[in-house]
N, C-alpha and C. Protein backbone atom coordinates (compact mmCIF):
# COMPACT_ATOMS: atom_id res chain seq x y z
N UNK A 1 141.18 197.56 93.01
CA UNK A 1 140.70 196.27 92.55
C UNK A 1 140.71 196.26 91.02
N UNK A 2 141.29 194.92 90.50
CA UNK A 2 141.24 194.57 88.81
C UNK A 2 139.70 195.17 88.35
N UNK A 3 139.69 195.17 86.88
CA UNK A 3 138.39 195.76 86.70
C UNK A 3 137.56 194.45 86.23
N UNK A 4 136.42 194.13 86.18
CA UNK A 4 135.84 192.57 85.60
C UNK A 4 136.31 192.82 84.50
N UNK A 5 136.57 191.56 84.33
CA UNK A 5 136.94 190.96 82.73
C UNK A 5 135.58 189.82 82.42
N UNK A 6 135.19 189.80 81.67
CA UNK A 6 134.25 188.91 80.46
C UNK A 6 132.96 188.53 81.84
N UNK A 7 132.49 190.08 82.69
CA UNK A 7 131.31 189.78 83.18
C UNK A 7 131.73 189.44 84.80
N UNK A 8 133.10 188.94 84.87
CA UNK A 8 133.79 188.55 86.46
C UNK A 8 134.24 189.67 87.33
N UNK A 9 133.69 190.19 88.22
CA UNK A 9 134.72 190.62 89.03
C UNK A 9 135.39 190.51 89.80
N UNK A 10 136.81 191.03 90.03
CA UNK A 10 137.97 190.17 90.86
C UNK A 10 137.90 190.02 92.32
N UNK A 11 136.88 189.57 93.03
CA UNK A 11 136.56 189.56 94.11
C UNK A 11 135.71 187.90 94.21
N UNK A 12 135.85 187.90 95.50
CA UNK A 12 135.17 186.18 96.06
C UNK A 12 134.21 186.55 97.25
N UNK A 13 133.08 186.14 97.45
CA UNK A 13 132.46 186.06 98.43
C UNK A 13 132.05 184.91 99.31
N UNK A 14 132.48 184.83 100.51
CA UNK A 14 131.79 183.97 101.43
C UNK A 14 130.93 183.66 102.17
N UNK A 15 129.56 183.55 102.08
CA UNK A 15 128.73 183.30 102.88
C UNK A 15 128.23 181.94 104.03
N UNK A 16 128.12 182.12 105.07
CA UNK A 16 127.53 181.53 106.08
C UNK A 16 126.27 181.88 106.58
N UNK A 17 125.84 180.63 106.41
CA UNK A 17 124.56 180.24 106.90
C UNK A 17 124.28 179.94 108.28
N UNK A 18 123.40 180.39 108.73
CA UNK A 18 123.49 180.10 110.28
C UNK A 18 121.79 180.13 110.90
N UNK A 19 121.52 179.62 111.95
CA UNK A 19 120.14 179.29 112.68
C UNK A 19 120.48 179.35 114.16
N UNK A 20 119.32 179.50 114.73
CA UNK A 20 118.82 179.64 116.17
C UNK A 20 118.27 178.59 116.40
N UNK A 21 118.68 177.37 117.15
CA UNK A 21 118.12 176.28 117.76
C UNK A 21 117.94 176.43 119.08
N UNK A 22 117.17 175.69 119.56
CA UNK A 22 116.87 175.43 121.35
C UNK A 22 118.62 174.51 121.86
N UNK A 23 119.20 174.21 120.85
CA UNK A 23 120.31 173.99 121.40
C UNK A 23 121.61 174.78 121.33
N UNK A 24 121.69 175.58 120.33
CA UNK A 24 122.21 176.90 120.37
C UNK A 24 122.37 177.18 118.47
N UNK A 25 123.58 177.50 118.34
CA UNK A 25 123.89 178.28 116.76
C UNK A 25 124.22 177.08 116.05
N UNK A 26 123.75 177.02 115.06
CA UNK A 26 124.11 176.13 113.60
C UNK A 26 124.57 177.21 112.76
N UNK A 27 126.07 176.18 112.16
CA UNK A 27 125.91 176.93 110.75
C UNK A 27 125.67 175.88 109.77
N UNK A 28 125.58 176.11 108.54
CA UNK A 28 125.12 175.47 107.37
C UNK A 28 126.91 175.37 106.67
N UNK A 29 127.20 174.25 106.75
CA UNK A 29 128.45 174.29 105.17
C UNK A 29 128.11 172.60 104.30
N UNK A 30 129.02 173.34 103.00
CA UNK A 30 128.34 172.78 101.94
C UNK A 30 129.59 171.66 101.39
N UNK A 31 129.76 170.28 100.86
CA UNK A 31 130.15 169.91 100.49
C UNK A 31 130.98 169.82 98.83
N UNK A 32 131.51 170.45 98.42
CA UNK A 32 131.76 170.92 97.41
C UNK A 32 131.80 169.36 96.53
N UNK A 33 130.83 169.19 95.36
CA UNK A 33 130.79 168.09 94.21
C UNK A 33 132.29 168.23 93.46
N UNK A 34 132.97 169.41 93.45
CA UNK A 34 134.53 169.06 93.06
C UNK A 34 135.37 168.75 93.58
N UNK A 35 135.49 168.87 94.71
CA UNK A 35 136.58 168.43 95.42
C UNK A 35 136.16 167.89 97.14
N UNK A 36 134.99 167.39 96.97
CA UNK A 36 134.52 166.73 98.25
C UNK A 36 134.95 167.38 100.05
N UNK A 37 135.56 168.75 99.69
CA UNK A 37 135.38 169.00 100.69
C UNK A 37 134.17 170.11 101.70
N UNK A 38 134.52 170.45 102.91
CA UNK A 38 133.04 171.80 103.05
C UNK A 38 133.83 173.02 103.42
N UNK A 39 132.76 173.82 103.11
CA UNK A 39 132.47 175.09 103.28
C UNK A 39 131.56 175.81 103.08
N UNK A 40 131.80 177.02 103.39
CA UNK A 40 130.27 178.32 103.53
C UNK A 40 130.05 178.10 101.68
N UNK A 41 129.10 178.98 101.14
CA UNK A 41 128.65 179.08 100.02
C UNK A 41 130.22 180.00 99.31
N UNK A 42 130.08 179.95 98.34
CA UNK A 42 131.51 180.71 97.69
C UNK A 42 131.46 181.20 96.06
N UNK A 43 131.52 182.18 95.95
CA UNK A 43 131.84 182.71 94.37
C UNK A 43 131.76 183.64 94.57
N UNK A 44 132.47 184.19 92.88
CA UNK A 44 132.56 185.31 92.44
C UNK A 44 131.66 186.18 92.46
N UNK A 45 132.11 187.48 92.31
CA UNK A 45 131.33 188.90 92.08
C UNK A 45 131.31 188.79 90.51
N UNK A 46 129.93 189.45 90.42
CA UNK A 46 130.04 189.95 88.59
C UNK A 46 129.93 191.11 88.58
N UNK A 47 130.24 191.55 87.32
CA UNK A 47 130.67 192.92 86.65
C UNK A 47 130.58 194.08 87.65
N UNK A 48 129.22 194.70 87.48
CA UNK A 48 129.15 195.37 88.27
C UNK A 48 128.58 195.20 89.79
N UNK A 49 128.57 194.46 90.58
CA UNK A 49 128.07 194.19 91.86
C UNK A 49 129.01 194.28 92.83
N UNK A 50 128.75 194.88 93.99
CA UNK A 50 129.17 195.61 95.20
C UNK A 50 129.36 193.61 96.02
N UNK A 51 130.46 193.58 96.86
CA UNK A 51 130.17 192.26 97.72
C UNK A 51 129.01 191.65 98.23
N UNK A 52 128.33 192.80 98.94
CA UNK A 52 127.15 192.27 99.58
C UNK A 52 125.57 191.60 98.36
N UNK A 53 126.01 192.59 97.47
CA UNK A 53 125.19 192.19 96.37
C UNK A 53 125.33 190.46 95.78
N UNK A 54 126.79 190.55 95.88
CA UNK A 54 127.07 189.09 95.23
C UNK A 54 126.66 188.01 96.26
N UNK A 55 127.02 188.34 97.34
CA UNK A 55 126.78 187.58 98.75
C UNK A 55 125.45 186.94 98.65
N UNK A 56 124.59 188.09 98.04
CA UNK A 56 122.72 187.40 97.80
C UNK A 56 122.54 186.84 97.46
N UNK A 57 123.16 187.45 95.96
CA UNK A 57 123.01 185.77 94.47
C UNK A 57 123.54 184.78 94.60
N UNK A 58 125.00 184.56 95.21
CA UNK A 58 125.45 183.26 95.58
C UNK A 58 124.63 182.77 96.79
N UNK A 59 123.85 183.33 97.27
CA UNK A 59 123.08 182.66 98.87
C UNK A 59 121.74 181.79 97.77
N UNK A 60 121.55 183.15 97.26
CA UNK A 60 120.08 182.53 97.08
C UNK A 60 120.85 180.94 95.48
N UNK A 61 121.79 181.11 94.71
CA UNK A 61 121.67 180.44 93.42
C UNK A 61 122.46 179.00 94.07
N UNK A 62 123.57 179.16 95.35
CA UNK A 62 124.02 178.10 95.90
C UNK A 62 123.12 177.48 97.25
N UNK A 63 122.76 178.27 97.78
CA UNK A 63 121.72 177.49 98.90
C UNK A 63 119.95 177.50 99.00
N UNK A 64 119.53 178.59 97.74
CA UNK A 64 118.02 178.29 97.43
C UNK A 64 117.29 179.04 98.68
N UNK A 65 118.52 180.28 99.03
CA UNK A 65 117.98 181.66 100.26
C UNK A 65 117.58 182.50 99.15
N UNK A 66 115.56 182.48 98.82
CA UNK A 66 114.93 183.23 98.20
C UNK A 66 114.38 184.42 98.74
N UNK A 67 114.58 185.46 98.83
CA UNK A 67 113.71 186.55 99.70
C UNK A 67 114.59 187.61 100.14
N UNK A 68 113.82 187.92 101.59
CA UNK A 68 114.40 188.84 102.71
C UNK A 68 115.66 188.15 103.46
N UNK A 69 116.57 188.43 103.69
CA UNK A 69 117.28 187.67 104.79
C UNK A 69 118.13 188.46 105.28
N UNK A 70 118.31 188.63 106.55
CA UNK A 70 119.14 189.18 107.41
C UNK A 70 120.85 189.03 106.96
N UNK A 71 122.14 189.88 106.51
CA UNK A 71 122.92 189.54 106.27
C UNK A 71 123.83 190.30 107.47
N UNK A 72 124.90 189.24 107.76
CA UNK A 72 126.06 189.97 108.90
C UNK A 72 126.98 190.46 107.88
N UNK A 73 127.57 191.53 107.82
CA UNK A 73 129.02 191.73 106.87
C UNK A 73 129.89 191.89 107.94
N UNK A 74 131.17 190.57 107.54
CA UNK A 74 132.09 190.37 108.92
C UNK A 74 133.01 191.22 108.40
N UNK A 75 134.18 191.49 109.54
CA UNK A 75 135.70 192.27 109.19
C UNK A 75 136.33 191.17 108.59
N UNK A 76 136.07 190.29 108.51
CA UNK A 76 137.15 188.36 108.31
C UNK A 76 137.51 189.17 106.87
N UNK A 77 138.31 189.21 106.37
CA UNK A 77 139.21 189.41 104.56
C UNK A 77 140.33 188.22 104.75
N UNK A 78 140.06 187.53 103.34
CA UNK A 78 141.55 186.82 103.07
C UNK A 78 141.45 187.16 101.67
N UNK A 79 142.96 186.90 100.97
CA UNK A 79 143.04 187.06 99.49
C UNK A 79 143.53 185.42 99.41
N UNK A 80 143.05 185.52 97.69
CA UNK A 80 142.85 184.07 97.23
C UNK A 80 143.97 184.21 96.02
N UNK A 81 144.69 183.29 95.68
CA UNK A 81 145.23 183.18 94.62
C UNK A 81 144.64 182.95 92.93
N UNK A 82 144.61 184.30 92.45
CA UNK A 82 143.78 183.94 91.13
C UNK A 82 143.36 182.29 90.33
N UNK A 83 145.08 181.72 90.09
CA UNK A 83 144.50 180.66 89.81
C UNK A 83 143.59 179.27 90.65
N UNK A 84 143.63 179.48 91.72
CA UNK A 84 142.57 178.82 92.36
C UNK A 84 141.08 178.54 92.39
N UNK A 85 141.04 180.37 91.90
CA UNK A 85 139.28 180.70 91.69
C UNK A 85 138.90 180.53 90.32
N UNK A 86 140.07 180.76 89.08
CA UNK A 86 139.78 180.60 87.89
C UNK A 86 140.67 179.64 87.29
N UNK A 87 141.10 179.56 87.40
CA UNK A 87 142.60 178.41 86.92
C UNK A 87 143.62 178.87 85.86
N UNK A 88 143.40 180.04 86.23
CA UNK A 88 144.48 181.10 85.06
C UNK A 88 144.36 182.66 85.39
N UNK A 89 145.03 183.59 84.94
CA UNK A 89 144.97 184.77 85.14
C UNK A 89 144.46 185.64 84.47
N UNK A 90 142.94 185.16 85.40
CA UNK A 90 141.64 186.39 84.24
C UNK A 90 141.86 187.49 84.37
N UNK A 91 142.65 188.43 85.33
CA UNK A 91 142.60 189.56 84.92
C UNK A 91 143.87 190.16 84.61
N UNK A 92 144.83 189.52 84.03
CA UNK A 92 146.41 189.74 83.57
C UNK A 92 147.20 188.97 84.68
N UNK A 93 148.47 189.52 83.94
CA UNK A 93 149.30 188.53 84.66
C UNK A 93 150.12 189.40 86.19
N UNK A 94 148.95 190.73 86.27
CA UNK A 94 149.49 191.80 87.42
C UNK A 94 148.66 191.35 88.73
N UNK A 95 147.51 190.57 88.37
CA UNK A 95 146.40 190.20 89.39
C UNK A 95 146.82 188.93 89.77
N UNK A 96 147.83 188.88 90.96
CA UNK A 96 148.13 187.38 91.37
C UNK A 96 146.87 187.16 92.59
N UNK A 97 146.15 187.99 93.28
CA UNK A 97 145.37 187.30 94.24
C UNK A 97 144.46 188.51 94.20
N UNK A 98 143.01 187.47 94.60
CA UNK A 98 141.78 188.64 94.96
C UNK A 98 141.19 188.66 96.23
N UNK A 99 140.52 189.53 96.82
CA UNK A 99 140.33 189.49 97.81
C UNK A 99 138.83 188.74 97.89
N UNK A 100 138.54 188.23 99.03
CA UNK A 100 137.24 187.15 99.71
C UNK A 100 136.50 188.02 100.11
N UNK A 101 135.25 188.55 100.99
CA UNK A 101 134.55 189.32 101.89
C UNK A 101 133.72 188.65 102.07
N UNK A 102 133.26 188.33 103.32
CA UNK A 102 132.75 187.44 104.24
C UNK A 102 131.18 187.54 104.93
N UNK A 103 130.24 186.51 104.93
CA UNK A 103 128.88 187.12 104.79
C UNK A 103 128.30 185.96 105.83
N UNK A 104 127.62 186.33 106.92
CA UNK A 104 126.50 185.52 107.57
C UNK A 104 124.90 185.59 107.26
N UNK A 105 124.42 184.62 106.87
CA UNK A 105 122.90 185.04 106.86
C UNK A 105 122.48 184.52 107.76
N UNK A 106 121.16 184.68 107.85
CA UNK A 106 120.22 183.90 109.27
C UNK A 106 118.92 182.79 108.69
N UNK A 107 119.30 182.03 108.48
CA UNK A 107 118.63 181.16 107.74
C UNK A 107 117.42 180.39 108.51
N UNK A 108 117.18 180.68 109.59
CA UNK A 108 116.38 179.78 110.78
C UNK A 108 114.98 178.74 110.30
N UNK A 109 114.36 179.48 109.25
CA UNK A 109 113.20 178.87 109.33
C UNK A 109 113.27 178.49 107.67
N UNK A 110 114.26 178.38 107.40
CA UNK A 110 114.48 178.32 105.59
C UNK A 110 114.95 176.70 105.44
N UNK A 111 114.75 176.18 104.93
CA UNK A 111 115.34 174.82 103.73
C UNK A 111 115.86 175.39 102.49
N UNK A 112 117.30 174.40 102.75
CA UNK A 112 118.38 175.15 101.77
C UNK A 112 118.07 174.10 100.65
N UNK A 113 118.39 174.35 99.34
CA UNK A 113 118.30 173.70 98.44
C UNK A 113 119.57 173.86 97.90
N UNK A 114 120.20 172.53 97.56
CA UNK A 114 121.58 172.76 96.28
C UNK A 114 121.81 172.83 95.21
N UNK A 115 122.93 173.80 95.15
CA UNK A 115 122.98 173.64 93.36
C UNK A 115 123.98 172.67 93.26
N UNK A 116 124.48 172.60 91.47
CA UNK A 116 124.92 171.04 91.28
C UNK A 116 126.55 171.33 91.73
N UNK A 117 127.06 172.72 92.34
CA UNK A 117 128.33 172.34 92.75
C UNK A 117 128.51 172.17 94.07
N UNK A 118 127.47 171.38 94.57
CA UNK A 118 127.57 171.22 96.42
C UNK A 118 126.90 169.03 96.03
N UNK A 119 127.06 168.64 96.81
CA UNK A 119 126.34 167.75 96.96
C UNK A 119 125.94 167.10 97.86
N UNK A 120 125.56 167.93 99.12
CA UNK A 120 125.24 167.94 100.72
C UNK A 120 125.37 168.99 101.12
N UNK A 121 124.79 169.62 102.07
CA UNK A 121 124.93 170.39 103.03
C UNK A 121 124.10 169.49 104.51
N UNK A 122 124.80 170.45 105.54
CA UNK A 122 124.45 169.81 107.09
C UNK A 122 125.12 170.97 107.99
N UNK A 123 123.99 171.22 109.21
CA UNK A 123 124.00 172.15 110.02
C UNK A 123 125.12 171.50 111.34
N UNK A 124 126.39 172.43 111.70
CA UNK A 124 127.33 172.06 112.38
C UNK A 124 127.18 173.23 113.34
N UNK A 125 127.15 172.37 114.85
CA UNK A 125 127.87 173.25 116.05
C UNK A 125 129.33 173.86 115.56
N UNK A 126 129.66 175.25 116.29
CA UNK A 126 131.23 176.25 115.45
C UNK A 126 132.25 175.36 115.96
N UNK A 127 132.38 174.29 116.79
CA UNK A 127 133.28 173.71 117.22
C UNK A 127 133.94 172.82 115.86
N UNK A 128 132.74 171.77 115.19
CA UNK A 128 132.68 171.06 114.28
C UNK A 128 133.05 171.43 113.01
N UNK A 129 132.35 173.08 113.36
CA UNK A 129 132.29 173.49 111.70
C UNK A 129 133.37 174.09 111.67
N UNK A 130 134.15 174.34 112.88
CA UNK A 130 135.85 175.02 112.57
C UNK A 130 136.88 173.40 112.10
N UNK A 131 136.30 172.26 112.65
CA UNK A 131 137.19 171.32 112.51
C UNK A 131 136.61 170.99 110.91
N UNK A 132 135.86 170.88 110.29
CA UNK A 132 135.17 170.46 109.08
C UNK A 132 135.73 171.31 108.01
N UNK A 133 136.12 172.43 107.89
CA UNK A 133 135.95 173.43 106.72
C UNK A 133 137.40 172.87 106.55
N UNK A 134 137.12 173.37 105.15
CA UNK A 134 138.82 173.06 104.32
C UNK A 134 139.86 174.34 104.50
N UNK A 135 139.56 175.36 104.33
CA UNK A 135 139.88 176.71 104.78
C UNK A 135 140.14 177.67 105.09
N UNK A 136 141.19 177.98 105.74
CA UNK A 136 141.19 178.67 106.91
C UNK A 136 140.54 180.29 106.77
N UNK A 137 140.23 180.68 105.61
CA UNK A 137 139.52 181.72 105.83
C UNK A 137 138.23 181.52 105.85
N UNK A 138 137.70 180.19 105.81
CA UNK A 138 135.96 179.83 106.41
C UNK A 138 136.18 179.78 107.85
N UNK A 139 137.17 179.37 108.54
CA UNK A 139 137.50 179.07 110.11
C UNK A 139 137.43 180.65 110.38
N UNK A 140 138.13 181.39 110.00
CA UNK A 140 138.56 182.76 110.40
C UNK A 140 136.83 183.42 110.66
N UNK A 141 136.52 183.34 109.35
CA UNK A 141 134.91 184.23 109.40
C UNK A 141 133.62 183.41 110.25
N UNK A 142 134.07 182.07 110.14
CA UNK A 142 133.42 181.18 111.18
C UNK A 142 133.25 181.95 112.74
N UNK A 143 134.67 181.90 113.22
CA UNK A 143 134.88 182.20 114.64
C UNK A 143 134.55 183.70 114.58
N UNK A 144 134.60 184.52 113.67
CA UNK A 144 134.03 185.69 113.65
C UNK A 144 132.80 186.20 114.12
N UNK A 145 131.95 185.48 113.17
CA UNK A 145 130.12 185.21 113.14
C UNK A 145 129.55 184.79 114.36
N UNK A 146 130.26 183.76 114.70
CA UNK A 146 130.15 182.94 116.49
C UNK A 146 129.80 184.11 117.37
N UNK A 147 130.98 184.61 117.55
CA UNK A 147 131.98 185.69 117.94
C UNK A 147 130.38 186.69 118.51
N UNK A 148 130.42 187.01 117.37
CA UNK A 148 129.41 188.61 116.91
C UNK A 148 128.10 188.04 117.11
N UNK A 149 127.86 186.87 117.02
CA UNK A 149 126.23 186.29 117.24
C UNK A 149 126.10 186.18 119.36
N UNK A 150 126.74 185.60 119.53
CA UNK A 150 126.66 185.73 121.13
C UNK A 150 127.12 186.84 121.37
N UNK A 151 127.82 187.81 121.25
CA UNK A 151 128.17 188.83 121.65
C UNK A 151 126.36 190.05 121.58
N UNK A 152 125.96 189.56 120.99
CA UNK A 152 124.21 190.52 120.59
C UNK A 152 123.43 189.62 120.97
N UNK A 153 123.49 188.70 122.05
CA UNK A 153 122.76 187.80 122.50
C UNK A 153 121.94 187.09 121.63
N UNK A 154 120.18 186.91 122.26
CA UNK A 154 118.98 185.82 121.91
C UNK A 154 119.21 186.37 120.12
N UNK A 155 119.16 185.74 118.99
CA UNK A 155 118.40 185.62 117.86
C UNK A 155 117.02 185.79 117.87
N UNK A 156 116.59 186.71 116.61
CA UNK A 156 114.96 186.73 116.36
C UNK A 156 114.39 186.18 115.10
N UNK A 157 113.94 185.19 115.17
CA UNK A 157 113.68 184.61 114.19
C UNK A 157 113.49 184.94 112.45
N UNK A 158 113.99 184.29 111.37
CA UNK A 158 114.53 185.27 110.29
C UNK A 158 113.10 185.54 109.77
C-alpha cells in the first residue's frame, strides 16, 4: 500500500449500518449532498490508522455512532480509482487505484445524525438497499452483511 501523503492514507472505508427490527434487518444508507446519490458511510483512512480504526471515525464523524459499537469486518474488497476519491493522483502517478474495506455496525438503538456531506439517511430492507446504492461495491458488502447476519441468527441488541 502507497504510504499517506499530507495526513491521507491510500485506502477507503465502507461502513454499514444496520438494526434488528420486529420486521427483520435494516440497513442505514446515506444520500450523498454531492452527487445525490446513496450509500453506506465512506472515506478515507488517515496517516496512521489501521481500516477498522478509520471505519469508527467515519461511523461516528458521518453518522453521529458515538461510543461502543459492535463492528462486522466483511471479506467484500473493491479497489477504487484514485481520481474518484481525490480528483488527482495523491499518491504519484504509480497509485492508479486504492483499495475499499468494508464495515457493518449494529446500530439498533442509536439515532444517526448527519454530517454536511449526506443530506438524508433512511433505513432500507437488503432487497431495496441493493436496488438503491450507486455502487456495486456497497451491493457486494451489502449482500455480504445480509449474508453473515442471518447466517448467526437472532441479533442482541447493540
Amino acid at each position: 500500500m502507497a504510504e499517506a501523503v499530507g495526513g491521507r492514507a491510500a485506502f477507503q472505508v465502507l461502513v454499514l449500518p444496520y438494526r434488528q427490527t420486529e420486521t427483520g434487518l435494516l440497513y442505514a444508507l446515506f444520500r450523498r449532498s454531492d452527487g445525490a446519490y446513496w450509500q453506506g458511510v465512506a472515506g478515507g483512512g488517515e496517516a496512521e490508522e489501521a481500516p477498522l480504526q478509520a471505519a469508527r471515525r467515519e461511523a461516528t464523524e458521518e453518522a453521529g455512532l458515538v461510543g461502543e459499537f459492535e463492528f462486522v469486518e466483511l471479506d467484500a474488497r473493491a479497489t477504487i480509482p484514485v481520481v474518484h476519491v481525490t480528483a488527482e493522483f495523491t499518491w504519484g502517478p504509480d497509485v492508479l487505484v486504492i483499495p475499499e474495506f468494508a464495515f457493518g455496525v449494529q446500530a439498533d438503538n442509536s439515532e444517526l445524525n448527519l454530517s454536511c456531506e449526506h443530506t438524508e439517511y433512511r433505513w432500507f430492507a437488503i432487497d431495496a438497499a441493493m436496488k438503491a446504492v450507486q455502487w456495486d461495491s456497497n451491493r457486494t458488502a451489502l449482500w455480504e452483511l445480509d449474508h453473515r447476519l442471518r447466517r448467526r441468527g437472532p441479533l442482541q441488541p447493540s
